[in-house]
N, C-alpha and C. Protein backbone atom coordinates (compact mmCIF):
# COMPACT_ATOMS: atom_id res chain seq x y z
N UNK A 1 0.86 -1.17 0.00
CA UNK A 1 0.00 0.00 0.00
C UNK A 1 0.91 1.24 0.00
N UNK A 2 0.79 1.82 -0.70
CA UNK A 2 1.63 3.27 -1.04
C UNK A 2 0.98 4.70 -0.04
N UNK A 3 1.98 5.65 0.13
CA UNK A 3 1.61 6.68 1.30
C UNK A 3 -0.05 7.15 0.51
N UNK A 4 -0.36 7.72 -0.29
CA UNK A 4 -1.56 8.10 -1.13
C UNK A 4 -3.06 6.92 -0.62
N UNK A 5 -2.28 5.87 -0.92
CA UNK A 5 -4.02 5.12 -0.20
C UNK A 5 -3.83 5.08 1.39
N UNK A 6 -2.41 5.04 1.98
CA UNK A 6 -2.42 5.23 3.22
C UNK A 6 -3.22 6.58 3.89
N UNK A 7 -3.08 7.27 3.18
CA UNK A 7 -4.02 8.38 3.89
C UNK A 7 -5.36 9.15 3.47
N UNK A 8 -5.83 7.98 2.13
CA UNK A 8 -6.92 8.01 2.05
C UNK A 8 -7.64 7.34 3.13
N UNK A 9 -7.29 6.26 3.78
CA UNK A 9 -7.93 5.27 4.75
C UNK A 9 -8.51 5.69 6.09
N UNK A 10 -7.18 7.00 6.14
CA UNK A 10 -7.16 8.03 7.46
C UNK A 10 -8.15 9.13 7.03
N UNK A 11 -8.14 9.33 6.29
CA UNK A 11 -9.30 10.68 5.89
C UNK A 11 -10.82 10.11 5.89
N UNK A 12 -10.85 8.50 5.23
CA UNK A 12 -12.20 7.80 5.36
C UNK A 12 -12.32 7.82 6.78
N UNK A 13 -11.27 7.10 7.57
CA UNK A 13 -11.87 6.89 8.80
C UNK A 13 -11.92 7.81 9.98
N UNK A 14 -11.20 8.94 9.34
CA UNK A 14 -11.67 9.79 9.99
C UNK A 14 -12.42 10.89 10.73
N UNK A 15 -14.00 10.42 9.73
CA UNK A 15 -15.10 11.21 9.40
C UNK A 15 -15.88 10.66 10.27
N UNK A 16 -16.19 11.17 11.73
CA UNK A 16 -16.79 10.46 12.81
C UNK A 16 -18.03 9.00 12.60
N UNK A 17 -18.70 9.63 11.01
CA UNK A 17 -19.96 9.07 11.12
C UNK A 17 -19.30 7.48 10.98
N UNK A 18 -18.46 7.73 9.41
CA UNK A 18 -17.87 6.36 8.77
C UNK A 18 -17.00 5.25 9.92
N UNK A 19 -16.23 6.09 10.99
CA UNK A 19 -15.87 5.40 12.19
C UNK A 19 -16.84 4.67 12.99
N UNK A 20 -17.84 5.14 13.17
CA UNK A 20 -19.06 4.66 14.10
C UNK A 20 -19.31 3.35 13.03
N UNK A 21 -19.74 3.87 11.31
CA UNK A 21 -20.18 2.44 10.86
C UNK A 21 -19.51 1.23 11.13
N UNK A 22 -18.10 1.53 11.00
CA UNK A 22 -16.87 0.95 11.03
C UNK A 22 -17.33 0.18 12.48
N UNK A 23 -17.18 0.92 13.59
CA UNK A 23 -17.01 0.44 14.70
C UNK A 23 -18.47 -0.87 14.85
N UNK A 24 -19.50 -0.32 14.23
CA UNK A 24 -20.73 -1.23 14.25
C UNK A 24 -20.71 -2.60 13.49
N UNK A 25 -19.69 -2.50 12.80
CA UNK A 25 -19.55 -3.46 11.71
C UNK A 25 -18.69 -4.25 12.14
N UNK A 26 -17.66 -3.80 13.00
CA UNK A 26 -17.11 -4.86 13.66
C UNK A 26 -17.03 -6.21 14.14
N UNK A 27 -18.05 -5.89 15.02
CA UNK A 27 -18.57 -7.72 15.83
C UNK A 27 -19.18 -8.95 14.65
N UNK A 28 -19.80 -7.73 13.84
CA UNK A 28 -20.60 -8.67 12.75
C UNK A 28 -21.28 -8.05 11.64
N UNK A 29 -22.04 -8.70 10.65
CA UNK A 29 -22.53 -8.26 9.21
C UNK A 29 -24.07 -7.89 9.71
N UNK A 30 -24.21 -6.87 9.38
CA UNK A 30 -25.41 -6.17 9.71
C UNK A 30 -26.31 -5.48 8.64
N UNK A 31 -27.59 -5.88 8.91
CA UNK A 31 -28.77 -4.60 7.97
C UNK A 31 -28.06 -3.16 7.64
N UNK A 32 -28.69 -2.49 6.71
CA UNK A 32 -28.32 -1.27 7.21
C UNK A 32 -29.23 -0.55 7.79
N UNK A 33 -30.49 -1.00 8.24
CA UNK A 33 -31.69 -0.57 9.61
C UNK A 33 -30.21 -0.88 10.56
N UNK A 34 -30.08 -2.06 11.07
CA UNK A 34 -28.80 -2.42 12.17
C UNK A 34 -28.30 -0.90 12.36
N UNK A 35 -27.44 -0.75 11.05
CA UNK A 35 -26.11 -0.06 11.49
C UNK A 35 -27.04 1.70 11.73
N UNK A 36 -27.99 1.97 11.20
CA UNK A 36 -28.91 3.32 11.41
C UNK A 36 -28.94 3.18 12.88
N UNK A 37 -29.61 2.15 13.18
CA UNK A 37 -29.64 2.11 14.75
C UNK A 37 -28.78 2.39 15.66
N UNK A 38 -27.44 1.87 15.29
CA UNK A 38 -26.75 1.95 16.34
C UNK A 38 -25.84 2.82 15.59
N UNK A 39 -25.69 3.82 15.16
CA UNK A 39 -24.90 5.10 14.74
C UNK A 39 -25.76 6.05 14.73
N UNK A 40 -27.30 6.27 14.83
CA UNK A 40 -28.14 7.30 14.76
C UNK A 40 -27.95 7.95 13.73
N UNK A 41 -27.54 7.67 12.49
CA UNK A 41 -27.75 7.98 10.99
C UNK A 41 -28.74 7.94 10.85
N UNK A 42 -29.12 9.53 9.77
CA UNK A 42 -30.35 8.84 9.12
C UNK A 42 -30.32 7.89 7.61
N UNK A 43 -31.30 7.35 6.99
CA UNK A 43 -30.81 6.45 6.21
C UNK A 43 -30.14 7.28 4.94
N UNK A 44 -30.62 8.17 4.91
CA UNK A 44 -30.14 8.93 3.01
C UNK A 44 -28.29 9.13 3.85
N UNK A 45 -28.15 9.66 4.53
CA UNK A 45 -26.57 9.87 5.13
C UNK A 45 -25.83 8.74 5.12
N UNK A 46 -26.35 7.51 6.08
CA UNK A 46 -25.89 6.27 5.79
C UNK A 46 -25.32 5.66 4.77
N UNK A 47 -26.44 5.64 3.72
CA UNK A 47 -26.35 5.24 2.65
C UNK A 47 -25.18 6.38 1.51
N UNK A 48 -24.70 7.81 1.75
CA UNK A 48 -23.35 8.17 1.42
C UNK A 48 -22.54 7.86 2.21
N UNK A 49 -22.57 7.34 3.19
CA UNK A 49 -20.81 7.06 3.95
C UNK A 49 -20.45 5.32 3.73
N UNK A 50 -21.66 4.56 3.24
CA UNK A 50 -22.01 3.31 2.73
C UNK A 50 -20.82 3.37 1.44
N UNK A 51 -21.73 4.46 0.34
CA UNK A 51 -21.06 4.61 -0.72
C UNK A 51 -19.55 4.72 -0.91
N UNK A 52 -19.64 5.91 -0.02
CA UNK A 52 -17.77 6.14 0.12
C UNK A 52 -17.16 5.16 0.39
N UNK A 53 -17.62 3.84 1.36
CA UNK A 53 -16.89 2.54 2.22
C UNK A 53 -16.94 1.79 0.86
N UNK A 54 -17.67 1.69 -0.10
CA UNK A 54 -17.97 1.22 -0.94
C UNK A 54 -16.59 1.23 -2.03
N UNK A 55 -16.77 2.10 -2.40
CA UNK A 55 -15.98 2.88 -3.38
C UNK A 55 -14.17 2.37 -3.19
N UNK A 56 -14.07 2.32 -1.66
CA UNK A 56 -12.86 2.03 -1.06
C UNK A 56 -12.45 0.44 -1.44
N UNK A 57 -13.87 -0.23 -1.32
CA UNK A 57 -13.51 -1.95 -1.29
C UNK A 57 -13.68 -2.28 0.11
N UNK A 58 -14.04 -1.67 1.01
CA UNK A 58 -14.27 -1.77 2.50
C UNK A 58 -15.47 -3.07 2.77
């Protein structure tokens, strides 16, 4: 992994909401009702920080 995706990873995860998904996603594979729930996203927001995780290969 080269410095350039290295600190794309840090800029993704550094966006409180995408950390929380992150952190929810952890234990296990979840809805994305699940992960709304337990990050207090609403779904249209979710579903862009989804995208961005997306986009990454996450």
């Amino acid at each position: 992994m080269n410095l350039d995706e290295q600190i794309d990873i840090f800029k993704a995860i550094g966006h409180p909401v995408r950390f929380r998904v992150l952190q929810s996603l952890s234990d296990s594979e979840k809805s994305v009702g699940e992960i709304e729930e337990d990050t207090k996203v609403s779904q249209p927001g979710l579903s862009q920080h989804l995208r961005s995780c997306a986009k990454r290969n996450w």
